[in-house]
Protein backbone atom coordinates (compact mmCIF):
# COMPACT_ATOMS: atom_id res chain seq x y z
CA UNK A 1 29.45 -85.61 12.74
CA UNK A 2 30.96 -82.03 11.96
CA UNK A 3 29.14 -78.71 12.85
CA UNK A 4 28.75 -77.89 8.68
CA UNK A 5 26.88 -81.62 8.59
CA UNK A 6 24.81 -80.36 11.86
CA UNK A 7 24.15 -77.16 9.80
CA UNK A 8 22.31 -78.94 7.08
CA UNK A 9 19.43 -79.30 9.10
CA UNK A 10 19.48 -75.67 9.33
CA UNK A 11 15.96 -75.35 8.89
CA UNK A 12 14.55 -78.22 11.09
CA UNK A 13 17.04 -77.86 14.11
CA UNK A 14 15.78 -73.49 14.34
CA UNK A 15 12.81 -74.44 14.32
CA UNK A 16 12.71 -77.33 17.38
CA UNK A 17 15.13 -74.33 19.54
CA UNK A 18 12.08 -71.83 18.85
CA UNK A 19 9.18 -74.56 19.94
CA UNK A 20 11.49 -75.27 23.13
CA UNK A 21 11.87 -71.73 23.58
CA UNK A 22 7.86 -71.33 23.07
CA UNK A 23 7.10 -73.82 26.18
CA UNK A 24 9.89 -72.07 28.49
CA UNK A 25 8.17 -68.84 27.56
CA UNK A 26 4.74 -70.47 28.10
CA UNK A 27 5.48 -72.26 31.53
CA UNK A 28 7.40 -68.84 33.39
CA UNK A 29 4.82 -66.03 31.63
CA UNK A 30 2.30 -65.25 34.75
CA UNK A 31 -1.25 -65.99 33.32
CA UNK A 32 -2.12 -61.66 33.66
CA UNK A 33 1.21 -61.68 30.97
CA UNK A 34 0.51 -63.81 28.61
CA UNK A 35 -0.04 -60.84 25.62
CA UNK A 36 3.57 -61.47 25.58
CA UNK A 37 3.98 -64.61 24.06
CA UNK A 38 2.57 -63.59 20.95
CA UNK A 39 5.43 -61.14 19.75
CA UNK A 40 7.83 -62.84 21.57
CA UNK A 41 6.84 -66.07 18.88
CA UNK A 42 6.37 -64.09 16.14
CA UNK A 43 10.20 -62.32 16.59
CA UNK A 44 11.59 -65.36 17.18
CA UNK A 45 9.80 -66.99 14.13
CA UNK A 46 10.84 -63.52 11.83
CA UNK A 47 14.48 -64.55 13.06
CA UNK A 48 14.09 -68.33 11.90
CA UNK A 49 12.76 -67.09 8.40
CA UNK A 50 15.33 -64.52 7.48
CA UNK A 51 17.92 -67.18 9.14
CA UNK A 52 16.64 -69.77 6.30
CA UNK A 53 17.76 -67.20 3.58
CA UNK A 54 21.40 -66.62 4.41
CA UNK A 55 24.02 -69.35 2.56
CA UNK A 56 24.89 -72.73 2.99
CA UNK A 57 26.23 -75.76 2.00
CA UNK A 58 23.87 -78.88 0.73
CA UNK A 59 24.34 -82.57 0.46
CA UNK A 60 23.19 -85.65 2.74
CA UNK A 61 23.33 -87.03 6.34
CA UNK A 62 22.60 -90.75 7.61
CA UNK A 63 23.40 -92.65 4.78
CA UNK A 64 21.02 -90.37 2.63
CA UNK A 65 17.95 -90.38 4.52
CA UNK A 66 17.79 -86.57 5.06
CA UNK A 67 19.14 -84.48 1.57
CA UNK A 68 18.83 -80.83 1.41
CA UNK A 69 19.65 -78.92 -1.92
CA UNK A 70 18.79 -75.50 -3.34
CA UNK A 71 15.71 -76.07 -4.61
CA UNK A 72 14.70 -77.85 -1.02
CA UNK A 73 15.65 -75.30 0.66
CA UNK A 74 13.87 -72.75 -1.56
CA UNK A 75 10.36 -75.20 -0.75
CA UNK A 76 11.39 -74.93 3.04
CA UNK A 77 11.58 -70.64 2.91
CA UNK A 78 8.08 -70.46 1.56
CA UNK A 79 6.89 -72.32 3.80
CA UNK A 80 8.09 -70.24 6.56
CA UNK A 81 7.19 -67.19 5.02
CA UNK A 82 3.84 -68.18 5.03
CA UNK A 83 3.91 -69.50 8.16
CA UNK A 84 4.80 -66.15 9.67
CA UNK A 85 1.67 -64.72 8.13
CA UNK A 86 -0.04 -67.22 9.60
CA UNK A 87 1.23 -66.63 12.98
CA UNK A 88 0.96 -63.23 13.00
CA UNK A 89 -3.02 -63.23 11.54
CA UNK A 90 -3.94 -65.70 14.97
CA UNK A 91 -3.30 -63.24 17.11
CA UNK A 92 -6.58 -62.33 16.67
CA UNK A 93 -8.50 -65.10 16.87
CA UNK A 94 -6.71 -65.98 20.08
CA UNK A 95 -7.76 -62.85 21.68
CA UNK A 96 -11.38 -63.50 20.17
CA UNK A 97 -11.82 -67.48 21.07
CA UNK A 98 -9.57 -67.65 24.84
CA UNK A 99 -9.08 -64.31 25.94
CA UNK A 100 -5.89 -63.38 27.59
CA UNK A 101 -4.35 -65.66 25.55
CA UNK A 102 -4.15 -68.28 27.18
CA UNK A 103 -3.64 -70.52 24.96
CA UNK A 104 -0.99 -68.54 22.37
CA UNK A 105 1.90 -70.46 23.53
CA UNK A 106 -0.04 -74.02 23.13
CA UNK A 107 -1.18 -73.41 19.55
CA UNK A 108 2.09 -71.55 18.31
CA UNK A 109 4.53 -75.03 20.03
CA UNK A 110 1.66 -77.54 17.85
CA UNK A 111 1.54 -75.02 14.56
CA UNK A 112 5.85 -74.96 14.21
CA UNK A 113 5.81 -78.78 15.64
CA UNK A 114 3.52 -79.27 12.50
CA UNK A 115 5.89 -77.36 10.20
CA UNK A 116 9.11 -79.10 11.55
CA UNK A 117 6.97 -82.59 10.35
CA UNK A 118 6.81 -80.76 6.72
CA UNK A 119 10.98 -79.82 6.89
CA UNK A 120 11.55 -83.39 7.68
CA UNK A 121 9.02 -85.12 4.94
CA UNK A 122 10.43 -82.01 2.17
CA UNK A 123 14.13 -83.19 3.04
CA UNK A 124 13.08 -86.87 3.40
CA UNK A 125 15.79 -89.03 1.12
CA UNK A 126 13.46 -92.41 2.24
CA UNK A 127 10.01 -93.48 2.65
CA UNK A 128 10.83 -93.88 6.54
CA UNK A 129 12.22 -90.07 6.86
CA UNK A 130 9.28 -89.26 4.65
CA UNK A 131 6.20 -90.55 6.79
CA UNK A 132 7.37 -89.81 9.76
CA UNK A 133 7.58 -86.33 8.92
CA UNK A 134 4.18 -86.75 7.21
CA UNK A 135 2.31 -88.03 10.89
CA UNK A 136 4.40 -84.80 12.67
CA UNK A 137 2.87 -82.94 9.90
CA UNK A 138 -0.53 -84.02 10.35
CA UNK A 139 -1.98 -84.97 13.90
CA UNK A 140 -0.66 -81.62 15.77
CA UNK A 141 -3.13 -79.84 12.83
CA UNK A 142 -5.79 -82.51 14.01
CA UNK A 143 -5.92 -81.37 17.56
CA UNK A 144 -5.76 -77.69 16.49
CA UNK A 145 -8.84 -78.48 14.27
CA UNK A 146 -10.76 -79.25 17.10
CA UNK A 147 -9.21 -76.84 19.69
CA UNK A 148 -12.48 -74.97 19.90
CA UNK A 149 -13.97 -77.06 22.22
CA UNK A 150 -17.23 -75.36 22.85
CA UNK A 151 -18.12 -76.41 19.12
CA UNK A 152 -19.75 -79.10 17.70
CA UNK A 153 -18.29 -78.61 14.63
CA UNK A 154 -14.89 -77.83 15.51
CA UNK A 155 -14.63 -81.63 17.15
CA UNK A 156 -16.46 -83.05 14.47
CA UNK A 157 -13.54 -81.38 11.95
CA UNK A 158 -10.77 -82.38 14.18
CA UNK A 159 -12.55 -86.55 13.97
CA UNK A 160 -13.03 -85.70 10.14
CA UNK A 161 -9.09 -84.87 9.45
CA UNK A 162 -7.87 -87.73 12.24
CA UNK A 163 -10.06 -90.13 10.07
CA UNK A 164 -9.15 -89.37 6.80
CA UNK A 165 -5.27 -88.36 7.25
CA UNK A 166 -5.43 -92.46 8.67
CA UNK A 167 -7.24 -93.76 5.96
CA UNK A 168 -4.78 -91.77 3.80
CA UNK A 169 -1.76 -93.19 5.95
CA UNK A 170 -2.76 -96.72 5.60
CA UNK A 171 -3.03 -96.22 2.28
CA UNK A 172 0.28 -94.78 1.70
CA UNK A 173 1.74 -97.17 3.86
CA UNK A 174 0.53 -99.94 1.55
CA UNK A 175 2.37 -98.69 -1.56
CA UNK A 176 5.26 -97.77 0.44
CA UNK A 177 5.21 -101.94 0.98
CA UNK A 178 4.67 -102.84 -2.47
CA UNK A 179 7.58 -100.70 -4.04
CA UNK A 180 9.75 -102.27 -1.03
CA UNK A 181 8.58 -105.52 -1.61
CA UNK A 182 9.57 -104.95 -4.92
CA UNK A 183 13.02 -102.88 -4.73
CA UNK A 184 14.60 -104.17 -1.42
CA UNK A 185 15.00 -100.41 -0.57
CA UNK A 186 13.40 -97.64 0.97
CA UNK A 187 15.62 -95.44 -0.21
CA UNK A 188 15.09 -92.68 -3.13
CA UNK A 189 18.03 -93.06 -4.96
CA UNK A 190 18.38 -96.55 -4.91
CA UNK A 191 14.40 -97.27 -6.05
CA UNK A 192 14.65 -94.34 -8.54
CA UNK A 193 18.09 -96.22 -10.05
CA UNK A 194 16.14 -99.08 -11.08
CA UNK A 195 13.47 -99.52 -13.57
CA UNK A 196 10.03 -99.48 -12.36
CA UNK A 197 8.17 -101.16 -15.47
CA UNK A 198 6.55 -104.63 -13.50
CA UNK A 199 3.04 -103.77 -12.51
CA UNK A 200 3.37 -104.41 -8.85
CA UNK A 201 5.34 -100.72 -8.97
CA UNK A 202 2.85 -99.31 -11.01
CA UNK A 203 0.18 -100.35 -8.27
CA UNK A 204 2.50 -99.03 -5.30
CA UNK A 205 2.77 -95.56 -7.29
CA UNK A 206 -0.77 -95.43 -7.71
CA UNK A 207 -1.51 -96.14 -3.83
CA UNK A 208 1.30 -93.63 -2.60
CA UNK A 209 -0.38 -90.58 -5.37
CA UNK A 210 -3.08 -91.60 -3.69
CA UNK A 211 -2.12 -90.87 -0.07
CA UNK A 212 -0.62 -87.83 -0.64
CA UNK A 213 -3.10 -86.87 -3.20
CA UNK A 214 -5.44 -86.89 0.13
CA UNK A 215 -3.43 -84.15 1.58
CA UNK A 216 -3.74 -81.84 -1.13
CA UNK A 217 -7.47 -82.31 -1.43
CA UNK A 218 -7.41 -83.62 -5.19
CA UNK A 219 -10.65 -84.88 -6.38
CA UNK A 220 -12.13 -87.77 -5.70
CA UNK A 221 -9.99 -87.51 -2.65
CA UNK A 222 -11.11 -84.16 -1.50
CA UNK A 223 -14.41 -84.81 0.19
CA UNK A 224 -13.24 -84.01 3.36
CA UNK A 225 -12.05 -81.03 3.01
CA UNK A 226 -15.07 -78.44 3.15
CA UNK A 227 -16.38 -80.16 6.60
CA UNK A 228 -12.99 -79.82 7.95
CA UNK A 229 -12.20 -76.34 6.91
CA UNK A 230 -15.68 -74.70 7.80
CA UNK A 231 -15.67 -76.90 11.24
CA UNK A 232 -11.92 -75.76 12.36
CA UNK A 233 -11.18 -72.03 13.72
CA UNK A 234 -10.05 -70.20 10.64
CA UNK A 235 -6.83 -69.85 10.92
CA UNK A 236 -6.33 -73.47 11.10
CA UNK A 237 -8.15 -73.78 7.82
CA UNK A 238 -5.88 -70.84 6.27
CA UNK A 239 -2.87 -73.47 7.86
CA UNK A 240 -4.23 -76.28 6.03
CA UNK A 241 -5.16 -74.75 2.86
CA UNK A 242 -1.74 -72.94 2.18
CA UNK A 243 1.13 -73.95 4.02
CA UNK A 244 -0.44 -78.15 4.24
CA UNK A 245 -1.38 -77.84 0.46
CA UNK A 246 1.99 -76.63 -0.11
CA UNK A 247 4.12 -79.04 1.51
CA UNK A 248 2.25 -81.86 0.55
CA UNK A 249 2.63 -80.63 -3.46
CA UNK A 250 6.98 -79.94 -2.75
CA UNK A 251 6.72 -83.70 -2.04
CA UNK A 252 4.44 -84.88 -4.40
CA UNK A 253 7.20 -83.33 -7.10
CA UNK A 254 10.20 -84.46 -5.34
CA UNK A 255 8.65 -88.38 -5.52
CA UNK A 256 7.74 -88.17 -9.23
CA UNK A 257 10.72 -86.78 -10.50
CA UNK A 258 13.12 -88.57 -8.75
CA UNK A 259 11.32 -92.57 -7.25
CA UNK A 260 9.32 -92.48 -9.70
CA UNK A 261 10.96 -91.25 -12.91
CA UNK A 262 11.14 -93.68 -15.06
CA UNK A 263 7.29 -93.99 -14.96
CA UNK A 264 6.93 -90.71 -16.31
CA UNK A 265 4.25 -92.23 -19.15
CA UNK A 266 2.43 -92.82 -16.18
CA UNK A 267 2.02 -90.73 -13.72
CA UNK A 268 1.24 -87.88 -16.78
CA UNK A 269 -2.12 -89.89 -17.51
CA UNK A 270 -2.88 -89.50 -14.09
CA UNK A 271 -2.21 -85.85 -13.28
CA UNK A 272 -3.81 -85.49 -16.77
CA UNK A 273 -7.50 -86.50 -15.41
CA UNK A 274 -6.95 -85.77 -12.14
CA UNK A 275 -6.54 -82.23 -13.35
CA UNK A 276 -9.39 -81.59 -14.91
CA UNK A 277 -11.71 -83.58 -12.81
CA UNK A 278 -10.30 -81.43 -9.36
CA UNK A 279 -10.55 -77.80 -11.50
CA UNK A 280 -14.42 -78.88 -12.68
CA UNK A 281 -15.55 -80.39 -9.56
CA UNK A 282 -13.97 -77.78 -7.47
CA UNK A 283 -15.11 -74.77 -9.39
CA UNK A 284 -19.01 -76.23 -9.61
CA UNK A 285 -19.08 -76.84 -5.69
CA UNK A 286 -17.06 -73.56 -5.25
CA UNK A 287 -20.18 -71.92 -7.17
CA UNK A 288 -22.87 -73.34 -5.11
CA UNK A 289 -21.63 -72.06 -1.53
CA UNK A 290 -22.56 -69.66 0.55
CA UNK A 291 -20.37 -69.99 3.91
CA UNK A 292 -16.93 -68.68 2.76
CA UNK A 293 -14.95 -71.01 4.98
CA UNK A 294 -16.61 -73.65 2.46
CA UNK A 295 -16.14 -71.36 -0.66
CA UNK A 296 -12.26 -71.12 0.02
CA UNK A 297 -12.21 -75.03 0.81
CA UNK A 298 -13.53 -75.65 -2.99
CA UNK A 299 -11.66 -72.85 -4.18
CA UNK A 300 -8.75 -74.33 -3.00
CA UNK A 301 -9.52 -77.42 -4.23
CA UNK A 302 -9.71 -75.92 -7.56
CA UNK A 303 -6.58 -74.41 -7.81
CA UNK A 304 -4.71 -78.14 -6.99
CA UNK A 305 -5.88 -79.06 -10.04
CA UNK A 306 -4.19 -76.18 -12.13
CA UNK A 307 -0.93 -77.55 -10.66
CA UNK A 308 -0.43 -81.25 -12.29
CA UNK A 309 -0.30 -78.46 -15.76
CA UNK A 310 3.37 -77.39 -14.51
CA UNK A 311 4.30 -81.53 -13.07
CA UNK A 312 3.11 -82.86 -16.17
CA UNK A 313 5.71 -83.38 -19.01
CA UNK A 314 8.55 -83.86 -16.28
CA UNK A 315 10.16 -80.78 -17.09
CA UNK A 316 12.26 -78.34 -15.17
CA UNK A 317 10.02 -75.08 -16.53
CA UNK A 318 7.23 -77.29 -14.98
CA UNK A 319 9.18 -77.50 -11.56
CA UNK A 320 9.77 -73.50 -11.45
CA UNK A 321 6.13 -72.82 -12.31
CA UNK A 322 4.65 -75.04 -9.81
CA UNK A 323 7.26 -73.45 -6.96
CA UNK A 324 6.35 -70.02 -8.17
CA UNK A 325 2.28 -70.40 -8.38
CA UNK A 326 2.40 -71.94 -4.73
CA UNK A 327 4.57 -69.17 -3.48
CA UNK A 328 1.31 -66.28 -5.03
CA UNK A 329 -1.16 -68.96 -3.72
CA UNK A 330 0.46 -68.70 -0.52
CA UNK A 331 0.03 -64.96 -0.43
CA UNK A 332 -3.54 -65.00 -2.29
CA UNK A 333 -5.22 -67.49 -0.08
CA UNK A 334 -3.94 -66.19 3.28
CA UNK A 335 -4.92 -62.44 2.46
CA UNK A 336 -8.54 -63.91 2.36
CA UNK A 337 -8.76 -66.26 4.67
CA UNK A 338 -7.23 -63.11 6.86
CA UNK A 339 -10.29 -60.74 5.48
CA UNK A 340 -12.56 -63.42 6.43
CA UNK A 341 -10.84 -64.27 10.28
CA UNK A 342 -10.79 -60.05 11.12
CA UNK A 343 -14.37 -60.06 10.31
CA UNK A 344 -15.39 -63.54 11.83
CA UNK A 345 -13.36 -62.69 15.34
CA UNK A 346 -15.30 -59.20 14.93
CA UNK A 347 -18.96 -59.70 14.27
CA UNK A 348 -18.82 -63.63 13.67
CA UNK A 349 -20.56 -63.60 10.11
CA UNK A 350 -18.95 -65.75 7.83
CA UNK A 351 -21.17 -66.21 4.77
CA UNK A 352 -21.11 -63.95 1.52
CA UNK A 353 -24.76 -62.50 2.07
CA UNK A 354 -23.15 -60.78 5.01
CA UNK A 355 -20.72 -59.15 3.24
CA UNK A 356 -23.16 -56.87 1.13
CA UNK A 357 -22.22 -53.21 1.17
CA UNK A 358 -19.04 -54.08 3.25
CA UNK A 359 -17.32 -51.34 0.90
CA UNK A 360 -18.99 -48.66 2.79
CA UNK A 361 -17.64 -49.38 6.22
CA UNK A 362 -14.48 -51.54 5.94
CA UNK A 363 -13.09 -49.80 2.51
CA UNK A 364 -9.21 -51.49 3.27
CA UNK A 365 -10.62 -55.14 4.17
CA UNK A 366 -12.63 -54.62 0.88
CA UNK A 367 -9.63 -53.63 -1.09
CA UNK A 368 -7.60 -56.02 0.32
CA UNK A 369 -10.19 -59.17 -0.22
CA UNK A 370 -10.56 -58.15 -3.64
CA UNK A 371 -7.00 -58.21 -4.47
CA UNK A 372 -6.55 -61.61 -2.83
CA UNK A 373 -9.64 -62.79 -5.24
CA UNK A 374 -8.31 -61.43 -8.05
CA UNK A 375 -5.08 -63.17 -7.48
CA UNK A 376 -6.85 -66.50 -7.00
CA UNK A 377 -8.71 -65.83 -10.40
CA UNK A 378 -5.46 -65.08 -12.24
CA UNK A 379 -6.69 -61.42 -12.67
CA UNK A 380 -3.81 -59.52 -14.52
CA UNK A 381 -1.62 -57.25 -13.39
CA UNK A 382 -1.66 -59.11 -9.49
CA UNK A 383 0.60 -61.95 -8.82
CA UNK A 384 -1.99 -64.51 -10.14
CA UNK A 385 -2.16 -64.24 -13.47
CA UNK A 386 1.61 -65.04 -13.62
CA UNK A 387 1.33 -68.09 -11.68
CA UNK A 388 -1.24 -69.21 -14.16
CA UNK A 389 0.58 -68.23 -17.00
CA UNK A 390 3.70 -70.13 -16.60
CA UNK A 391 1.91 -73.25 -15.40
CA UNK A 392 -0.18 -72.99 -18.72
CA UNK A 393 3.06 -72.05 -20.23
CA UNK A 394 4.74 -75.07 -19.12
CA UNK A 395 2.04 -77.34 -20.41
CA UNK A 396 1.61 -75.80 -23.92
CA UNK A 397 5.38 -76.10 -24.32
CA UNK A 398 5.06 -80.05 -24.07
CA UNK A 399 1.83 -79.34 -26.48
CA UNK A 400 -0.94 -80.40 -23.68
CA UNK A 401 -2.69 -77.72 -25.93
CA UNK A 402 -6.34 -79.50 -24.86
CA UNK A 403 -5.50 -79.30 -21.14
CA UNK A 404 -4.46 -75.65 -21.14
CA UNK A 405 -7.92 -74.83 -22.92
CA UNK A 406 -9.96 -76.87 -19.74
CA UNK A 407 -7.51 -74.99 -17.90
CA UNK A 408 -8.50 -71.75 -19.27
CA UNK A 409 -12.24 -72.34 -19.21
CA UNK A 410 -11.97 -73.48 -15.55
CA UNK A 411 -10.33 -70.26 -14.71
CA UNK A 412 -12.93 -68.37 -16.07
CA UNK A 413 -15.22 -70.45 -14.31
CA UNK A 414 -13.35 -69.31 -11.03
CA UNK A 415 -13.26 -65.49 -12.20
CA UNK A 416 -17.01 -65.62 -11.90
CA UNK A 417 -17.60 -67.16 -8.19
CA UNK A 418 -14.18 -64.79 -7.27
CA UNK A 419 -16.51 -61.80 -8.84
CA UNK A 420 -19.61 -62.57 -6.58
CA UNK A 421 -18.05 -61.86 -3.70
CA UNK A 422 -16.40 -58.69 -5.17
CA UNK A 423 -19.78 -57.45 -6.44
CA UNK A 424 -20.97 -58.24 -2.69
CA UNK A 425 -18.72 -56.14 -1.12
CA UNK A 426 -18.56 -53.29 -3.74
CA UNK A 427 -21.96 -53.16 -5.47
CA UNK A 428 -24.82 -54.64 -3.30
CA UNK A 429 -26.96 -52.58 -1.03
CA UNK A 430 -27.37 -53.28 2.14
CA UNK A 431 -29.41 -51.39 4.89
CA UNK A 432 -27.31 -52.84 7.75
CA UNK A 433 -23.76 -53.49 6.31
CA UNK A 434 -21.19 -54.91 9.00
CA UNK A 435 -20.22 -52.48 11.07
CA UNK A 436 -16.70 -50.80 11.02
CA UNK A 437 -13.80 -53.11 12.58
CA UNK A 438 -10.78 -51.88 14.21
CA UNK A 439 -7.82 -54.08 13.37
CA UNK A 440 -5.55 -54.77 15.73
CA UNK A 441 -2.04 -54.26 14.27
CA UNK A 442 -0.99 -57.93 13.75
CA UNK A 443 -3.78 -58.26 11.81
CA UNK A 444 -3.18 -55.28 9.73
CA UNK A 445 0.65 -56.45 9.69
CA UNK A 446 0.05 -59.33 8.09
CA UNK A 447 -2.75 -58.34 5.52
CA UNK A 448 -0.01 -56.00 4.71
CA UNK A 449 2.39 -58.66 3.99
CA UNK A 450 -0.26 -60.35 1.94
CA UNK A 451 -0.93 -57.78 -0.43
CA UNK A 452 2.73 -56.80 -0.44
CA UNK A 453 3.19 -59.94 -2.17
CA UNK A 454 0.79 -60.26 -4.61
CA UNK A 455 1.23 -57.15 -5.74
CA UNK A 456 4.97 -57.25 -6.21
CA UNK A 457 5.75 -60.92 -7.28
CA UNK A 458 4.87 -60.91 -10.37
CA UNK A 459 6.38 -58.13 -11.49
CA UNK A 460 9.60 -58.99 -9.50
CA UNK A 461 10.75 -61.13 -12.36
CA UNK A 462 13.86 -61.85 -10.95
CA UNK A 463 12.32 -64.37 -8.72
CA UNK A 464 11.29 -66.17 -11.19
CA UNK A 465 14.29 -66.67 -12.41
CA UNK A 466 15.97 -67.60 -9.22
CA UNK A 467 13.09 -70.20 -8.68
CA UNK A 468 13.92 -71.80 -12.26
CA UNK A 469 17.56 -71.58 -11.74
CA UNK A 470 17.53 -73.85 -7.87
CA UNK A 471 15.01 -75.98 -9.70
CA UNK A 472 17.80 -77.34 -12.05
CA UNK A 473 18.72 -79.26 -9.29
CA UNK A 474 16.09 -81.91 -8.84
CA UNK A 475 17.62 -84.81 -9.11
């Protein structure tokens, strides 16, 4: 094997140098030191991300069980970008849940092993490559769930996700059986070069949507997902809403439009309903709560279900939009889940009634939550509303005209919970409003980086245009 084959794995093979370098760092930093693993990581991890950007070549190593292209790399950069935020917003919570940090250099080796799982599985060219990347992907987020061990609920979230990433797992595992029973082959390109028609294929599609519909919380799969996200610290939550979400969808795309092609017919009467049953359901339960770990789990759950409207119709435009609304949702969701960690690690109140009058004290948390919110809700002129728009786009072009008008009341629906909090924080009078936090400067670094981006992407329309031009080449 060359060094330019080596250098495919770019991505992957960075990223298992900085965990090693993570435990060296961990095992010689004196216990009195151990502030310094935390920008140590989060250099290291800057380096990885702008490394992912420079040029190089694509194509496939061992017999086509690990491809890389454009538009897989492009998946693979997004998710390190919001990675990094996600690193650099726990430095916090560490501080606030160990002290000393004790345990940085633990939780930063499990969150990149998790992310090397979600390389592997995006670059996965068969179902072997693919689930094994999956499991990497999933159990180190498990334990991280219930790292808090003083907690009831923090164990009982870390049980929850074990449980239900298994029952998804077996599931998977079953259609992964079927459509080899059926094909001989594990491989993409040789399963997506014949003809699935018989309805033994049909059955493994629907079990394998099914197991990775589990990981991105789409209704009726999604009942975990509130338990798990109020029970686990919050960053972990922000990890599994954003970057998990996010790598589970890349997949999801790369297995219907290539293994599963030529059911198209399909797998659009499925996203169809499973669209507008996750955007309903998720916007009524988003309404009801009051803890805003559990609001941003059914929020989240909500917006899955505006992203079958760029899948369905099997068309590139559909590709670009869903790359490019996961890329704002990236920014949105992690600039409030980061509002909501400062202000948890500071005071520990995490429902909306505490956040009455917040405005007065903590004007730039305030500013930056609503932004985030309004970029969830698709507010125009933030990054949100263009998200929204091409992924409505994208449908009406293939004349889903009744989807995109579900679609549109739903998000109207969302503008409304968004606005409660908003109306919290800006209009409601409190006698004892939260007191005023002093950010630490990771924090405020990567609230920065948050708002940087959903103020600036949509307007930057040339990334856009970059996204729809790598997205040419799914296969």
């Amino acid at each position: 094997m060359t060094l330019d084959q080596i250098l495919l794995m770019r991505h992957e093979l960075l990223l298992i140098i900085t965990a090693v370098i993570v435990v060296v760092i961990e095992l010689f930093t004196e216990r009195d030191n151990k502030s310094v693993i935390i920008p140590s990581v989060v250099f290291l991890f800057l380096l990885v991300t702008l490394a992912g950007f420079l040029p190089i070549d694509t194509g496939k190593l061992f017999g086509g069980s690990y491809q890389t292209s454009d538009m897989i790399i492009l998946m693979k950069n997004s998710l390190n970008i919001g990675v990094l935020i996600v690193l650099i917003q726990s430095a916090g919570w560490l501080k606030h849940s160990f002290g000393n940090f004790d345990n940085a250099g633990g939780y930063y080796f499990i969150v990149i092993a998790s992310l090397i799982g979600m390389q592997y599985m995006i670059s996965a060219g068969d179902f072997l490559i693919f689930y094994i990347g999956l499991e990497l992907a999933t159990i180190p987020i498990a334990a991280l769930a219930a790292s808090e061990k003083m907690k009831r609920k923090s164990s009982e979230a870390g049980i929850k996700l074990i449980l239900s990433a298994a029952l998804s797992s077996g599931i998977l595992l079953f259609g992964i059986s079927i459509l080899y029973a059926t094909n001989g082959s594990l491989f993409f390109s040789s399963i997506s070069a014949d003809n699935l028609n018989s309805n033994l294929q049909v059955l493994a599609f629907i079990f394998i949507f099914t197991g990775v519909a589990f990981k991105i919380s789409i209704v009726p799969f999604h009942l975990w997902t509130a338990d798990v996200y109020e029970g686990a610290p919050i960053n972990i939550s922000s990890y599994l809403s954003s970057i998990s979400k996010a790598s589970a969808i890349f997949i999801l795309v790369i297995l219907l439009f290539t293994v599963f092609r030529s059911l198209l017919p399909v797998w659009n009467t499925v996203l169809y309903f499973t669209a507008i049953i996750t955007m309903t359901i998720g916007n009524l339960f988003a309404i009801r709560q009051k803890n805003l770990k559990r609001f941003l789990a059914f929020s989240s759950i909500a917006q899955a279900g505006f992203v079958p409207l760029g899948i369905i119709g099997g068309t590139q435009l559909g590709v670009a939009s869903v790359i490019y609304f996961l890329l704002i949702y990236i920014f949105s969701n992690l600039g409030a889940f980061g509002v909501v960690s400062a202000i948890s690690n500071a005071t520990g109140k995490e429902n909306m009634d505490d956040y009455d009058g917040l405005y007065k004290t903590n004007p730039r948390l305030s500013l930056v939550m609503m932004l985030s919110l309004f970029s969830l809700a698709g507010i125009p002129p933030v990054a949100g509303f263009f998200g929204k728009f091409f992924l409505f786009t994208a449908a009406a072009v293939q004349g889903y005209y009744v989807l995109v008008f579900i679609a549109v009341v739903n998000a109207t629906i969302s503008l409304y919970y968004y606005l409660l909090i908003v109306k919290a924080m800006f209009i409601n009078k409190n006698e004892s409003p939260i007191e005023t936090i002093v950010n630490d400067n990771y924090t405020r670094a990567g609230l920065f980086i948050c708002v940087l981006g959903i103020l600036f992407i949509g307007f930057a329309g040339v990334i856009f245009e970059f996204i729809e031009s790598v997205s040419k080449g799914i296969s």
